[in-house]
Protein backbone atom coordinates (compact mmCIF):
# COMPACT_ATOMS: atom_id res chain seq x y z
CA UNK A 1 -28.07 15.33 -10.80
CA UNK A 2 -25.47 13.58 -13.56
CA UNK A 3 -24.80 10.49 -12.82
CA UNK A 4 -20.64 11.33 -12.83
CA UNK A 5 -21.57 13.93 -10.30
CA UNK A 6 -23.75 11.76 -7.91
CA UNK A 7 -20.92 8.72 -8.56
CA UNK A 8 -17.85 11.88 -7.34
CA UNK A 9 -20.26 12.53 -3.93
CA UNK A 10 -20.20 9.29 -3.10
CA UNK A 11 -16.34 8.72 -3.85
CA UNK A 12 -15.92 11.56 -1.34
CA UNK A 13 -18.38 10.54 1.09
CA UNK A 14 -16.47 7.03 1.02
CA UNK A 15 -12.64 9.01 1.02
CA UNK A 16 -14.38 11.07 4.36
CA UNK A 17 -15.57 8.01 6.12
CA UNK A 18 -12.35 5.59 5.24
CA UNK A 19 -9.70 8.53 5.96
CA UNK A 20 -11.95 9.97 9.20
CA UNK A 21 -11.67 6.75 10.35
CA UNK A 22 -8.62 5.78 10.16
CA UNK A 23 -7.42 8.53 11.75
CA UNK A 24 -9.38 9.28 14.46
CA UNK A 25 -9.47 5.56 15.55
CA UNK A 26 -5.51 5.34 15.75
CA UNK A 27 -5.39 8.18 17.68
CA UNK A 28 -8.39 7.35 20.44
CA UNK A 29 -7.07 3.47 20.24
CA UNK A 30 -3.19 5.03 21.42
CA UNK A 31 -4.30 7.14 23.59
CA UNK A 32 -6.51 4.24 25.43
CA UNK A 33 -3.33 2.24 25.21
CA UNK A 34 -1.57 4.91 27.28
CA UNK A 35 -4.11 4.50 29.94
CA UNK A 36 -3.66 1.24 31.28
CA UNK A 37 -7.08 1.02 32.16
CA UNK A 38 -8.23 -2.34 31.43
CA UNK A 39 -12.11 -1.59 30.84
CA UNK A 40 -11.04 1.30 28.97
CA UNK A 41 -8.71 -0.41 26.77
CA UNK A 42 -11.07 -3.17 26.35
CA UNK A 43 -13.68 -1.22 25.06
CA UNK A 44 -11.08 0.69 22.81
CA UNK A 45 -10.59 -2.17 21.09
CA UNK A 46 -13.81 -3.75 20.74
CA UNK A 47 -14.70 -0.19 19.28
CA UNK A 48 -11.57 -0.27 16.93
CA UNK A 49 -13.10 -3.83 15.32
CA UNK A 50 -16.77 -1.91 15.28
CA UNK A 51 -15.61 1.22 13.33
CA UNK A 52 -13.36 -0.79 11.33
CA UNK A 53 -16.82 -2.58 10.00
CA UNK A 54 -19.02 0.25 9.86
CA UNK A 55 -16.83 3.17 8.43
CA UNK A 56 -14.07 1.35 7.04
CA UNK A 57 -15.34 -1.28 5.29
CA UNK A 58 -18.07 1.31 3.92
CA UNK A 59 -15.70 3.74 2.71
CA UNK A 60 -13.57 1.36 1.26
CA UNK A 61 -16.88 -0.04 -0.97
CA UNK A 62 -18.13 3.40 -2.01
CA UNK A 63 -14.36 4.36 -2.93
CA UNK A 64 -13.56 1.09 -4.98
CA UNK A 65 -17.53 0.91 -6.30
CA UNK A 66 -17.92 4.48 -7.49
CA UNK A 67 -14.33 5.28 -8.40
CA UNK A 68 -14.49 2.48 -11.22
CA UNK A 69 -17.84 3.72 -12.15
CA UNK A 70 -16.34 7.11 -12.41
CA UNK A 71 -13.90 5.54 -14.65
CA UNK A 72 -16.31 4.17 -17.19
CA UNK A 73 -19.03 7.18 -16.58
CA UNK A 74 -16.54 9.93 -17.15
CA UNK A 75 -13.35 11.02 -19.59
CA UNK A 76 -10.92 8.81 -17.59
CA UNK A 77 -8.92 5.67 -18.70
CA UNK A 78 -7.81 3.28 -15.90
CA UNK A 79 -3.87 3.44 -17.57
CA UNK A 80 -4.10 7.47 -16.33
CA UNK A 81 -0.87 7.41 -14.62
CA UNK A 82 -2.41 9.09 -11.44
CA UNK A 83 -5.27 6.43 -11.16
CA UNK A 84 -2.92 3.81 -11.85
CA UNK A 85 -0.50 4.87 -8.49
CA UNK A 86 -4.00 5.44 -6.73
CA UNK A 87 -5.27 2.00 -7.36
CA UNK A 88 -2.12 0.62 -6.05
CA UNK A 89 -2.09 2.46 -3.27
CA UNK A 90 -5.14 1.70 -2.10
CA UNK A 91 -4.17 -1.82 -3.32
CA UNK A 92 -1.09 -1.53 -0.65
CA UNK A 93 -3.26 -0.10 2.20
CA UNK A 94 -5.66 -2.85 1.83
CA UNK A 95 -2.90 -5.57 1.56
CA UNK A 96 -1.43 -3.92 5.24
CA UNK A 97 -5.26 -4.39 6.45
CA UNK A 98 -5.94 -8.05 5.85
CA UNK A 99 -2.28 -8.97 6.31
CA UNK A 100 -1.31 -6.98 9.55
CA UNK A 101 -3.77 -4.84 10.77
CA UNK A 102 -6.86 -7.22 11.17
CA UNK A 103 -5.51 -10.18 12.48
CA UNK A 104 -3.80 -7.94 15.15
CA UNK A 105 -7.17 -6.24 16.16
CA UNK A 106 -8.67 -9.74 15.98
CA UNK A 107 -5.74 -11.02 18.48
CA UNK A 108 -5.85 -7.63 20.79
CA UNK A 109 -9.96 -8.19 20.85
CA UNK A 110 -10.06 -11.55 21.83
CA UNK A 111 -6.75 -10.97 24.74
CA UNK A 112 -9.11 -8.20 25.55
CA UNK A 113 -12.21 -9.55 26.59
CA UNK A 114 -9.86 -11.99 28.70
CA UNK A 115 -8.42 -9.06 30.58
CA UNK A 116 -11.19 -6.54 31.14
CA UNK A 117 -12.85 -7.52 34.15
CA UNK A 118 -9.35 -7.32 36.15
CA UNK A 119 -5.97 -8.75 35.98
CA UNK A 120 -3.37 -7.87 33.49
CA UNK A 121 -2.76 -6.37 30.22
CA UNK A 122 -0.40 -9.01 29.02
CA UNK A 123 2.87 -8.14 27.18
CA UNK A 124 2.00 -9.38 24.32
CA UNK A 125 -1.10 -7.03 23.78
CA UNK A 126 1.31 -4.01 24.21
CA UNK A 127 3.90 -5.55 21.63
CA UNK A 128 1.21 -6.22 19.23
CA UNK A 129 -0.16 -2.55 19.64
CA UNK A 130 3.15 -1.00 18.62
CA UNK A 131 2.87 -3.38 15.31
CA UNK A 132 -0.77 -2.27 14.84
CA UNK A 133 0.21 1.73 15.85
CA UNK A 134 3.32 0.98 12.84
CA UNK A 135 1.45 -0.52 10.49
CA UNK A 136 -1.49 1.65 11.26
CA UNK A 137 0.87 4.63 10.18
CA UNK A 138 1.48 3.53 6.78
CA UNK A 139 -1.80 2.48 6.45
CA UNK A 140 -2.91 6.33 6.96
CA UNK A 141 -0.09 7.53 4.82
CA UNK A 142 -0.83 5.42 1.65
CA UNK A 143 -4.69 6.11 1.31
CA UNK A 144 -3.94 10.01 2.18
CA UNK A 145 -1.18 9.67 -1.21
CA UNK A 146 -3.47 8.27 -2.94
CA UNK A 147 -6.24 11.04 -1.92
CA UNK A 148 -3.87 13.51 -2.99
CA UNK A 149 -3.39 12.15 -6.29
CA UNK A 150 -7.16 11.96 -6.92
CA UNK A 151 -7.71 15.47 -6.05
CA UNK A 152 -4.21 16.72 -7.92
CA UNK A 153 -4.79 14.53 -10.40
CA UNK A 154 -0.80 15.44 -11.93
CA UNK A 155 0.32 14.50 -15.38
């Protein structure tokens, strides 16, 4: 296999894994939230934290690593208009990680642990879950742009 080719699979592989789980996470993590189940939102979020390291954090690797070796490997240029608006982007989606959506798992995991064996969930975890669900949104939004650019790839 060309090295362009095996560098595209795992640009893919990284766009399936980061976009998969994004997704599917917001969508499990709201609809523990609408539960009220304190072991089950507990363990929704200490999962949310978990995929965010093993599937996030992965895709996001083999989508920066191989997409700038696809640059220098193949016929692009990193001024390409399209690659430009996808690097920032995925720029902005990781900006909306490590400024919101992190340090609001971090602060929902550690209220978490606090509250699963009984009690309550305490307002402030529910507040903080509509930023994460809002910020969460964009941060789906902007990577799936920027997927659609890489796969359009328009003039």
């Amino acid at each position: 296999m060309e090295t362009y080719s095996l560098l595209k699979l795992l640009h893919v592989l990284g766009a399936v894994l980061l976009l998969g789980n994004i997704i599917v996470t917001a969508w499990w993590k709201a609809m523990a939230d609408r539960t009220r189940d304190l072991a089950v939102l507990a363990f929704a979020q200490r999962q949310v934290t978990l995929t965010d390291i093993v599937f996030t954090a992965v895709g996001v690797l083999l989508l920066g690593g191989s997409g700038y070796a696809m640059v220098f490997a193949g016929p692009w240029s990193l001024d390409t208009p399209w690659l430009d608006w996808g690097q920032t982007l995925f720029l902005a989606t990781g900006l909306i990680w490590v400024g919101i959506l992190i340090p609001v798992q971090v602060v929902q995991a550690r209220m978490a642990r606090g509250f699963a064996a009984g009690g309550e969930v305490p307002r402030r975890y529910r507040q903080l879950s509509v930023v994460w669900m809002a910020a969460g949104v964009v941060a789906v939004v902007l990577p799936l742009a920027a997927f659609s650019l890489m796969v359009l790839k328009p003039a």
